[in-house]
Each structure stands twice: as C-alpha cells, then as structure tokens.
Protein backbone atom coordinates (compact mmCIF):
# COMPACT_ATOMS: atom_id res chain seq x y z
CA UNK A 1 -79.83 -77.06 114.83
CA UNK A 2 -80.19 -80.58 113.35
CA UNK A 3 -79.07 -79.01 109.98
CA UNK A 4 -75.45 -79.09 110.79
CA UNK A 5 -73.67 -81.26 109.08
CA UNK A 6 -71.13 -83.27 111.42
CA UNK A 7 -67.84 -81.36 109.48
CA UNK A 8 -69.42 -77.88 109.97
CA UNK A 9 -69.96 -78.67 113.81
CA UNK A 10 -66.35 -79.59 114.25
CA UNK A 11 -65.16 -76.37 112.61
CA UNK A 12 -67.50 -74.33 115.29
CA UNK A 13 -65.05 -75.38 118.23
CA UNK A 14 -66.60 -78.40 119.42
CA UNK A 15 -68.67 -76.17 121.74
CA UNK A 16 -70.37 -78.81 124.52
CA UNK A 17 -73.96 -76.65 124.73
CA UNK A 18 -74.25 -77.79 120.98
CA UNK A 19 -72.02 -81.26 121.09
CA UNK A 20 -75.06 -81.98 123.55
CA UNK A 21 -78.24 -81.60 121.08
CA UNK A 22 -76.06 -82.62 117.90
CA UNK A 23 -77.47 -86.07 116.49
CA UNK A 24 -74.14 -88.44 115.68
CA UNK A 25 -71.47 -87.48 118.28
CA UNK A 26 -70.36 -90.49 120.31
CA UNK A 27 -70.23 -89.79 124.07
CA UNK A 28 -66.39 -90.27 124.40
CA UNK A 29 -66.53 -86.70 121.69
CA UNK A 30 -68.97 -85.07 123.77
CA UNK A 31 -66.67 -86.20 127.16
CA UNK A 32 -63.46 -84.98 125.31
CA UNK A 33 -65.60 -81.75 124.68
CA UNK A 34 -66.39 -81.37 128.20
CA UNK A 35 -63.26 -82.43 129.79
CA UNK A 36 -61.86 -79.39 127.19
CA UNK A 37 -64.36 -76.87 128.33
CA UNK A 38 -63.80 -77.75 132.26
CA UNK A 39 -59.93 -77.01 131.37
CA UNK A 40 -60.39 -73.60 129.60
CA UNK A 41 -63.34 -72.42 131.71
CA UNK A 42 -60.69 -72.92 134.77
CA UNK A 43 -57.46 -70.91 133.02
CA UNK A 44 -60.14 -67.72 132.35
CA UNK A 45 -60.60 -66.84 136.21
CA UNK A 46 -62.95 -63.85 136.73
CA UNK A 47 -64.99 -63.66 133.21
CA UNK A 48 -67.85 -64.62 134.90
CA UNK A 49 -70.04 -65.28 132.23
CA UNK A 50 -71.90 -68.11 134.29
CA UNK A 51 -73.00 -65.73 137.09
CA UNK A 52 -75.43 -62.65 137.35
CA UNK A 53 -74.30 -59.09 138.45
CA UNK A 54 -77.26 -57.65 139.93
CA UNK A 55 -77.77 -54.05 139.20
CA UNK A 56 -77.43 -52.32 142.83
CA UNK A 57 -73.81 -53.96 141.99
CA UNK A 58 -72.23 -52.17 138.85
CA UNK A 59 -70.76 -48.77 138.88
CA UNK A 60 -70.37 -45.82 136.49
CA UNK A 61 -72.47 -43.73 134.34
CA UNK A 62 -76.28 -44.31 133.04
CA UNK A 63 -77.81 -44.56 129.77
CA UNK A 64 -81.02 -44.27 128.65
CA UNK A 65 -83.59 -47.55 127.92
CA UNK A 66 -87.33 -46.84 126.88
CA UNK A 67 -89.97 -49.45 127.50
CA UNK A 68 -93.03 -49.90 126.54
CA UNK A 69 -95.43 -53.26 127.15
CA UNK A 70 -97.19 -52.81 123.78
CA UNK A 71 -96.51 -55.40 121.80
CA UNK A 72 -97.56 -54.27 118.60
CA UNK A 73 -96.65 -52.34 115.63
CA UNK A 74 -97.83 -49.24 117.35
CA UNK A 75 -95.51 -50.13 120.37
CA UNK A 76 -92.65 -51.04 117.79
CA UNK A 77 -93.32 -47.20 116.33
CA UNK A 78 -93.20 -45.58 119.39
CA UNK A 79 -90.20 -47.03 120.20
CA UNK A 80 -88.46 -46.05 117.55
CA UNK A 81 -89.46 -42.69 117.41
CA UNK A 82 -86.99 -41.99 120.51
CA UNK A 83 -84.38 -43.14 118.67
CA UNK A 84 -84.99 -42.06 115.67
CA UNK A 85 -82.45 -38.99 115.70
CA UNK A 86 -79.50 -41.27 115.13
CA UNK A 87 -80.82 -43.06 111.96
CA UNK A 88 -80.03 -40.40 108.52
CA UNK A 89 -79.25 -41.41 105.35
CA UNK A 90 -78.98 -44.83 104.30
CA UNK A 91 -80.80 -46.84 106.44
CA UNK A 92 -80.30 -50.94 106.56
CA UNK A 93 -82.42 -52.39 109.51
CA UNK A 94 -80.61 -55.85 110.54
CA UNK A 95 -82.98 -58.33 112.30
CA UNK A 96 -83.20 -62.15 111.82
CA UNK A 97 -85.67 -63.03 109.16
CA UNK A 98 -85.75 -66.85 110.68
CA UNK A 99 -85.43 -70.50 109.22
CA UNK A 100 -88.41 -71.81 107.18
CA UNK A 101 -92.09 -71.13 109.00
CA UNK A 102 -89.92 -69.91 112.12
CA UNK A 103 -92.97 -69.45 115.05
CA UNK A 104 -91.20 -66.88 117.16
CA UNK A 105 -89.69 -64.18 114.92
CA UNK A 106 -90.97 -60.46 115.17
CA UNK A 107 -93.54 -60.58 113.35
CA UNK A 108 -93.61 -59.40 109.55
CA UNK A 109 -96.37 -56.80 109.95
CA UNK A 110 -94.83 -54.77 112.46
CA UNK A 111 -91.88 -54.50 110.62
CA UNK A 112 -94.01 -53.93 107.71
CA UNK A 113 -95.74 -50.60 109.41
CA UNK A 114 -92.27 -49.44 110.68
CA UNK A 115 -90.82 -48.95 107.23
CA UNK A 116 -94.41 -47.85 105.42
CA UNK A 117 -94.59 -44.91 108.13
CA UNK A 118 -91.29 -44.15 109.19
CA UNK A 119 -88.25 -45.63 107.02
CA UNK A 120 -89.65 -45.56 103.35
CA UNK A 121 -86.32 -46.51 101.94
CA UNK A 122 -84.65 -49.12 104.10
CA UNK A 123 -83.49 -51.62 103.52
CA UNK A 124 -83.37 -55.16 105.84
CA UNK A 125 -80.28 -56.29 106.15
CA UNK A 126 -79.08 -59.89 106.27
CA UNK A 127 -75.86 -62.81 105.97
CA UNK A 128 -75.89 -65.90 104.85
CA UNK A 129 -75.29 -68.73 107.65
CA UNK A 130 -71.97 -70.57 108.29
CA UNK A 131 -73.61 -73.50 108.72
CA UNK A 132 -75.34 -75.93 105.84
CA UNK A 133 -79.21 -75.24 106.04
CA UNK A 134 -81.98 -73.14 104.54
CA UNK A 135 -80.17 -70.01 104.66
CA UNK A 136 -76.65 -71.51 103.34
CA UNK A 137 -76.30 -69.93 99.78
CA UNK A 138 -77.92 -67.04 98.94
CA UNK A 139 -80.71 -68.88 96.54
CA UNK A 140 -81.34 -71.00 99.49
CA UNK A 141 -81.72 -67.77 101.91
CA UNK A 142 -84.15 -65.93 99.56
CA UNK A 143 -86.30 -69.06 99.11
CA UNK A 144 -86.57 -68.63 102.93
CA UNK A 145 -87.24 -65.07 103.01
CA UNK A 146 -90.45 -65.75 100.63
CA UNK A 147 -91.65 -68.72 102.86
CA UNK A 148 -91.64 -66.45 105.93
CA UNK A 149 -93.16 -63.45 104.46
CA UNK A 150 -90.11 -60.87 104.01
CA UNK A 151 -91.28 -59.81 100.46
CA UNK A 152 -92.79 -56.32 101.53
CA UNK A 153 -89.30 -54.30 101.96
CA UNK A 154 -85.88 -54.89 99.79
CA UNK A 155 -83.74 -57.31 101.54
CA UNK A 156 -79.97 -57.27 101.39
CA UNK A 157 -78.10 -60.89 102.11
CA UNK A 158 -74.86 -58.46 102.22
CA UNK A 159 -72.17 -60.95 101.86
CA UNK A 160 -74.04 -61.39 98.60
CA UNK A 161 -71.43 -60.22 95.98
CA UNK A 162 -68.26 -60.42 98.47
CA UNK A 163 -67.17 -58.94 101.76
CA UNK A 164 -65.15 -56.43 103.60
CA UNK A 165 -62.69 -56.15 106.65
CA UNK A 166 -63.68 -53.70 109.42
CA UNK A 167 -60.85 -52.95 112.36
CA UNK A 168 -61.87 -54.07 115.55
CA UNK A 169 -60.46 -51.82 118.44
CA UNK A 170 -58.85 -52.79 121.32
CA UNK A 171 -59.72 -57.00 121.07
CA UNK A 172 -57.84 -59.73 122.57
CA UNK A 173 -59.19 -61.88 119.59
CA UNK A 174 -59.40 -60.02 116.00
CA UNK A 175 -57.67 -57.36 114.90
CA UNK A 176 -60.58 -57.21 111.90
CA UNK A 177 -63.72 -58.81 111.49
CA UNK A 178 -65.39 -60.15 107.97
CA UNK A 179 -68.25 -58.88 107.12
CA UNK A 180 -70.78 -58.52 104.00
CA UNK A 181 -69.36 -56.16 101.79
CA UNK A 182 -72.64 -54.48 101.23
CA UNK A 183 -72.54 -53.41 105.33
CA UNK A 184 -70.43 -50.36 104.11
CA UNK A 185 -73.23 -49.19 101.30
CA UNK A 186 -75.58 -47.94 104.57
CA UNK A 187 -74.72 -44.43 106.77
CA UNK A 188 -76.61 -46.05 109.49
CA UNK A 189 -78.31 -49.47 110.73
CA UNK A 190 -80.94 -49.91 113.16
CA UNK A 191 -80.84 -53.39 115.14
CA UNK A 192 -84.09 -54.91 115.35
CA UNK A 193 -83.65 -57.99 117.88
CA UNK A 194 -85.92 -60.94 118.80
CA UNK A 195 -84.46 -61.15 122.43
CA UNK A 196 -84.32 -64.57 123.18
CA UNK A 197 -82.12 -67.81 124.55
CA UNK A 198 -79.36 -69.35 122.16
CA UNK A 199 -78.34 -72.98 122.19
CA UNK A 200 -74.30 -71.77 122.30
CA UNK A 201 -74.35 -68.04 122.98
CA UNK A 202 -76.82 -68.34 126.31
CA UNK A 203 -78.89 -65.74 124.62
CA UNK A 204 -79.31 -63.61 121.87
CA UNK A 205 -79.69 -59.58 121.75
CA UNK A 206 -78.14 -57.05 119.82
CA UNK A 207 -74.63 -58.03 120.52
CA UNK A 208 -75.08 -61.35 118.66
CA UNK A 209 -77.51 -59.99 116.02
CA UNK A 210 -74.70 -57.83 114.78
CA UNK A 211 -71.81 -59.58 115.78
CA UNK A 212 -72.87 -63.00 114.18
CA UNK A 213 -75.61 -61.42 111.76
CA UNK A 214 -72.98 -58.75 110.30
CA UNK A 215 -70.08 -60.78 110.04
CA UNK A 216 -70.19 -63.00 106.55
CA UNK A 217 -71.12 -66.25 106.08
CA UNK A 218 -67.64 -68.52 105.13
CA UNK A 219 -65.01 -66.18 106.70
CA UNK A 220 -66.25 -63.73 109.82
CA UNK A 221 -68.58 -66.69 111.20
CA UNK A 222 -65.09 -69.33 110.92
CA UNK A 223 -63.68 -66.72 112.42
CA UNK A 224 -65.69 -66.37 115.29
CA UNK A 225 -66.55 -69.66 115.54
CA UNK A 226 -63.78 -71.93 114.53
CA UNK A 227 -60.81 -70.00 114.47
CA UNK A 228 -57.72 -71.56 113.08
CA UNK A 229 -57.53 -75.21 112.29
CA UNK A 230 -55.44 -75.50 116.09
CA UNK A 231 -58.18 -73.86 118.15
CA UNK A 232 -61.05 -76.82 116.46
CA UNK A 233 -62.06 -78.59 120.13
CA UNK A 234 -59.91 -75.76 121.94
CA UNK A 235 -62.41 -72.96 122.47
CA UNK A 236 -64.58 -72.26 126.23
CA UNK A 237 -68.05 -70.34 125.94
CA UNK A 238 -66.40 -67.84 127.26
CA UNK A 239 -63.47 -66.84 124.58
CA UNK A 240 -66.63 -67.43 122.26
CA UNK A 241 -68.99 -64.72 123.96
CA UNK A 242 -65.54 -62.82 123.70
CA UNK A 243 -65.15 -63.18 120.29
CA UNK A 244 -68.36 -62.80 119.18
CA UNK A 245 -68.79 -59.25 121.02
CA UNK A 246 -65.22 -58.25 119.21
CA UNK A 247 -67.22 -58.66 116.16
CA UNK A 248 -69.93 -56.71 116.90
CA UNK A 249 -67.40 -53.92 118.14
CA UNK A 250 -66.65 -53.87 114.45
CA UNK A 251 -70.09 -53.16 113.14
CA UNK A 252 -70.57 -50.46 116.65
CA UNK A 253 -67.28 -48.84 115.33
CA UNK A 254 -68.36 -48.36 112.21
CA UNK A 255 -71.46 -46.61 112.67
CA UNK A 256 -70.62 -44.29 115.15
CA UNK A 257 -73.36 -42.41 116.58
CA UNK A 258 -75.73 -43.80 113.31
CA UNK A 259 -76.97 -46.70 115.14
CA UNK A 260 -79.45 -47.53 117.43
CA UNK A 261 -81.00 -50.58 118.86
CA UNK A 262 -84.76 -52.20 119.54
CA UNK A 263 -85.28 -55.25 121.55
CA UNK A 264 -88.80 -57.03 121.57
CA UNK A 265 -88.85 -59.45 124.74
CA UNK A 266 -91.73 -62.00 122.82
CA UNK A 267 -91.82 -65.40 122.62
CA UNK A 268 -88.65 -65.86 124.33
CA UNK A 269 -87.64 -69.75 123.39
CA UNK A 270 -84.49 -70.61 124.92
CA UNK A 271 -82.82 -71.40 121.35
CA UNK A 272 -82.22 -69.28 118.89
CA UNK A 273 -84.73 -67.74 115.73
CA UNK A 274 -82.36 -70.11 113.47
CA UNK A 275 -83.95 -73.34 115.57
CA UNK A 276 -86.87 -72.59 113.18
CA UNK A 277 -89.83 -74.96 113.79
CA UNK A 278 -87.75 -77.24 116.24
CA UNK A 279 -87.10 -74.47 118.79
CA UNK A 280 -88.54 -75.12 122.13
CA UNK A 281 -91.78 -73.67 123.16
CA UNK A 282 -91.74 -70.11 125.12
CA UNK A 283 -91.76 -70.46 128.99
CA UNK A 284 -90.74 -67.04 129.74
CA UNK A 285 -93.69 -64.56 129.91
CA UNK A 286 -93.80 -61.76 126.79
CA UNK A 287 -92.57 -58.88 128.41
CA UNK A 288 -92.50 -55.59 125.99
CA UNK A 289 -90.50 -53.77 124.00
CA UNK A 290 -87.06 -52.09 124.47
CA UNK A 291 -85.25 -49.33 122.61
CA UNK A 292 -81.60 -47.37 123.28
CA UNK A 293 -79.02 -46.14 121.39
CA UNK A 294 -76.59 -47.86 123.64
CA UNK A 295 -76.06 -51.32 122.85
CA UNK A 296 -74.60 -52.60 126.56
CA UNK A 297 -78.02 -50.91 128.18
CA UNK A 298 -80.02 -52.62 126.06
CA UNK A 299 -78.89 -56.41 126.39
CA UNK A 300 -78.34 -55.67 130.37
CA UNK A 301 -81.87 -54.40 130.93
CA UNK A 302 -83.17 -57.32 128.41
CA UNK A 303 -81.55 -59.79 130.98
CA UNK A 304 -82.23 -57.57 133.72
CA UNK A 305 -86.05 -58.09 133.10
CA UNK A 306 -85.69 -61.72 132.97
CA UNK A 307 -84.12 -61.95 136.07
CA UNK A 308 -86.82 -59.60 137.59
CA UNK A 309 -89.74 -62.19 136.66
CA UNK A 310 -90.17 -64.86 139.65
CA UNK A 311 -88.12 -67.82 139.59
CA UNK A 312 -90.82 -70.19 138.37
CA UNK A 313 -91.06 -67.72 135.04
CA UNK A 314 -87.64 -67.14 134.39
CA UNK A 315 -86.04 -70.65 134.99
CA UNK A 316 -85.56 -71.84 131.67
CA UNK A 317 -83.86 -68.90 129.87
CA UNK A 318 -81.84 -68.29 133.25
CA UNK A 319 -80.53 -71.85 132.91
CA UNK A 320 -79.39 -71.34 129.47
CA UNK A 321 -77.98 -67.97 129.79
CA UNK A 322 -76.01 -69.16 132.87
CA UNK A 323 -74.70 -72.55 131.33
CA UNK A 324 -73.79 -71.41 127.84
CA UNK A 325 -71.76 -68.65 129.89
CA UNK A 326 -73.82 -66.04 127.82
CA UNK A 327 -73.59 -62.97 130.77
CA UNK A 328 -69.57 -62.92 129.51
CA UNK A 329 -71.18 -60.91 126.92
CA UNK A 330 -72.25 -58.12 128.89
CA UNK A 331 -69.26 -57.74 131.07
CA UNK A 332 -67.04 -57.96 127.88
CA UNK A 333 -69.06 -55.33 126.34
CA UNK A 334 -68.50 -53.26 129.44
CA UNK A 335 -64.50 -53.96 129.04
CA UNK A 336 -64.22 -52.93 125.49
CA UNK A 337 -65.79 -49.58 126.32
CA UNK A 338 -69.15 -50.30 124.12
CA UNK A 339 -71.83 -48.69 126.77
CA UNK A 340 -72.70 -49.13 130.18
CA UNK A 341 -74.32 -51.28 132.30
CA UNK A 342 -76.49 -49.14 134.38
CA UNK A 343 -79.39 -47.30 132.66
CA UNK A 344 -82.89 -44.99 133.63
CA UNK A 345 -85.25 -47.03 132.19
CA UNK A 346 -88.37 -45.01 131.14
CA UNK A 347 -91.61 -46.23 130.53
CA UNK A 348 -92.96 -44.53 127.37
CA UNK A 349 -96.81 -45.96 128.19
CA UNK A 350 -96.87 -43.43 131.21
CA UNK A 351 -95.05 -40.48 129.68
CA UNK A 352 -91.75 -41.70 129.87
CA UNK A 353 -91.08 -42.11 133.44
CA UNK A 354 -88.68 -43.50 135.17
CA UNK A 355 -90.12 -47.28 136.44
CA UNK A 356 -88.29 -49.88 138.30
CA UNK A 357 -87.72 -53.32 136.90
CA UNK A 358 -89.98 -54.38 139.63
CA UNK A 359 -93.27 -52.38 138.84
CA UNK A 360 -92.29 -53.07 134.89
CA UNK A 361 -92.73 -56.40 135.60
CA UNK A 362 -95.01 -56.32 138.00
CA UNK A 363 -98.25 -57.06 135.42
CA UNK A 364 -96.52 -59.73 133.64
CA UNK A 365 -98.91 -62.07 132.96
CA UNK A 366 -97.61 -66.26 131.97
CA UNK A 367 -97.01 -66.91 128.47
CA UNK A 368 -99.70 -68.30 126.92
C-alpha cells in the first residue's frame, strides 16, 4: 500500500480504511474522509455490510461447497477435480500472482502440479494495477512475475494490447464494466483465490479476484474505484463493495456455466496479496481448501469458517471484514441473483460428506 502515489489515492474515493495507513494525508483529509463516510454510510440504511448474517438466518436454495484440509497440491487437485466439468476449451486460470517476494500467495508449486496434470494448456490470467507500483505497466508486472516464480505456465496481463466492455445486468452502478481485452480469447476461467483480509474491500475472495483482477488497469479499476471526477471523496465502503461485485457480475455473465471457483483459506493476513512484503503477519489459523461452481457459496462459507474459529482466532480478519463493510459483498451478490448463500458443504477427506462448520473447524490448529 505505501506505493500509492498521493494523486492515485485521491482518484480511489478517498476511502477512510486506506486514508488511515496512507503516509502524507493531514488529519483534517482523513477527518473530512470520515465525516464523508459517516454521511453516506447513514443515507444506505439496510446494506449491512458491517454486520454478520449467521447461517441458521438466510433463506432459499443450497449449493454445493467441497472442503478439504489438505493444504497441498494434492488437496488443490482434488479440489478441482469436482469442478472440473465446467472448465472446456480455453482455459485462463485468474489468481493473484502478488507484489515482489509476496510471503502469502498460493504457492507456485501447487499451481505448478495443477496445470502439469490437469490443465496442460492454460493459461494464468492477469491485469495490470490502477495504482503506481510493481505491477503498473506491463514491463513492470512481468519483472514481478519472474521475481515470484510465475515462469512455469504462460501468463496473460490481458489488458495487455487493449480492452473490452462487458454488460453488466441488472446494476445500480455500471451498465458495462472494462476489462482486458484478452478476457474474451478464453471459453472458460477458473478462479483461483488466496482468501484473505483487504485493507479497503474487508476481504478478498472470488468476488474481488474477478471483479478487481478482470476489470483493466486505467479504465474498469477508475471505474470502480474513482468514478467520475464528482464522486472523488464521495464514495462509502459500501457503494464500493457494490460496485466492485457489479464488476465481477460482468466477468460471471460472461462465462456462463464455464466457470468455477477454488478458495485456499492459508495465510490469511488481513491485507491484501498486493501488500507484498509489508502485509501483516497471519493471525487467523490455515484452514483448508474450498471449491464450488457457485461464486456466492464460496465467499459465504470462506467467511462462514472464519467466523466458526473462536473469537481469540478470528479477531483480526473479523475486525477488518466488519469495518471496511466487506459482508456488503455477499448480500449484494445475493441481490443481483449471482448464487446463494446457503450451501451443503462436503468434506472430500471423508468421502464427501456432509460436515458442519463446527466439526470442519473443530481440528484447527493456531497459525504458526
């Protein structure tokens, strides 16, 4: 985060969780910030993006999450296999390859395995970032993908040669999102998360892996970020978990039934992969490994299983997800009709049978 430069920070909204941590801002800009963000919080009654809905709570159909606590490349495989169905074709697997020497990314060698056995001729998938850093320009972001190992598979920075509009249905935000033009070369994409905190989005699954990490780097980020030049200082965390969920609605549009998702709950810093080597150290314990083809399962059981740990575990991560407003990504995802909120979750280390949240957690052992 301290590779922002002050301009780019004012064009992301003046957000207060990152006003905070940002070296340079004076305290009446971070008070104007927060006397903005009381203001808007209060005219969006009912988001409730800083609360948790637990799950005896939510209503409607089930979808289907497998688990597995083998945090491995094996585990990774195994995963995958149950979703495998849904990826044909063209395959580009979007996951964040990190800033320079990144500790907590998945790590390189399962990701290695997964495409040696299973997907041959994928492709990873990335965007350059909106703001100045290591992954800014394209030379800068391959530089960084040969300092943290990605040299094993073709990578793809997709908003390489130009980008592309995709509709987004039924928004209150964007009628179309930006994204790398090269998104539309692949007949399906399999999102490969780091589940984790984020320093402005509360945390980050596959909602904000595709719907920041499809959308290009100069236009679809603005877009989310910044909006128009009237809406600088003038935007609450929750219109941005809003608008960054219309974005990945895009990318979920688009590939129909042809995508799928995998969560690995490891090294769970409460900021983000693009922290790099100043993130903050894990507190939460590593938990496993989650796959579904339904994008709203997936983040709610991620956060479900945080919540499950006891309070001492899951304190830090809570506190972020709950202060950057981050849940209003769930419940938004629920609104725009993207999945559901209540799953089966099956544990694939025990023949896929149904487990609580309580006995999945139950042998969760402190991060170490």
């Amino acid at each position: 985060m301290d590779k922002f430069s002050r301009r780019s920070f004012v064009k992301m909204a003046g957000l207060v969780a990152a006003a905070a941590v940002m070296p340079g801002f004076s305290s009446d800009e971070i008070k104007k910030a927060e006397a903005k963000e009381e203001e808007l919080t209060k005219a969006e009654p009912g988001t409730g993006g800083d609360h948790y809905d637990a799950p005896q709570g939510r209503q409607g159909g089930e979808s289907v999450v497998y688990f597995t606590r083998d945090l491995s490349a094996a585990g990774l495989l195994k995963l995958y296999e149950k979703i495998a169905p849904n990826i044909t074709g063209r395959v580009g697997i979007k996951l964040h390859t990190g800033e320079p020497h990144g500790p907590n990314i998945i790590p390189r060698p399962w990701v290695k395995e997964l495409i040696a056995k299973d997907l041959p001729e994928a492709k990873i998938v990335e965007t350059n970032t909106y703001y100045q850093g290591d992954r800014y320009t394209t030379e800068q972001h391959r530089k960084t993908l040969a300092i943290n190992g990605w040299d094993f598979a073709p990578v793809d920075i997709m908003d390489e040669s130009g980008t592309a509009m995709l509709p987004v249905k039924g928004g209150k935000w964007f009628t179309e999102m930006s994204v790398g033009a090269h998104l539309l070369d692949y007949d399906s994409l399999l999102v490969l998360t780091h589940f984790k905190g984020h320093t402005m989005g509360g945390f980050g699954g596959s909602n904000k892996n595709i719907g920041i990490g499809c959308a290009d780097g100069r236009i679809g980020k603005k877009m989310i970020h910044a909006g128009s030049e009237s809406e600088q200082w003038a935007m609450s965390k929750e219109m941005l978990m809003e608008r960054i969920t219309e974005s990945s609605k895009a990318t979920v549009d688009h590939f129909g039934d042809h995508i799928a998702y995998i969560n690995v709950l490891r090294n769970m810093s409460v900021d983000c992969d693009c922290a790099g080597t100043t993130a903050a150290k894990p507190t939460v314990p590593n938990i496993g490994i989650l796959a579904s083809t339904d994008i709203l399962a997936i983040d709610q059981a991620s956060v479900d299983f945080v919540y499950a740990l006891p309070e001492h575990y899951r304190h830090d991560l809570v506190e972020r997800m709950e202060t950057r407003h981050g849940l209003r990504q769930l419940s938004y995802m629920k609104e725009l009709g993207m999945g559901r909120d209540r799953y089966v979750l099956l544990d694939c280390d025990h023949g896929e049978k149904p487990i609580t949240l309580a006995d999945a957690v139950s042998k969760v052992k402190p991060f170490r």
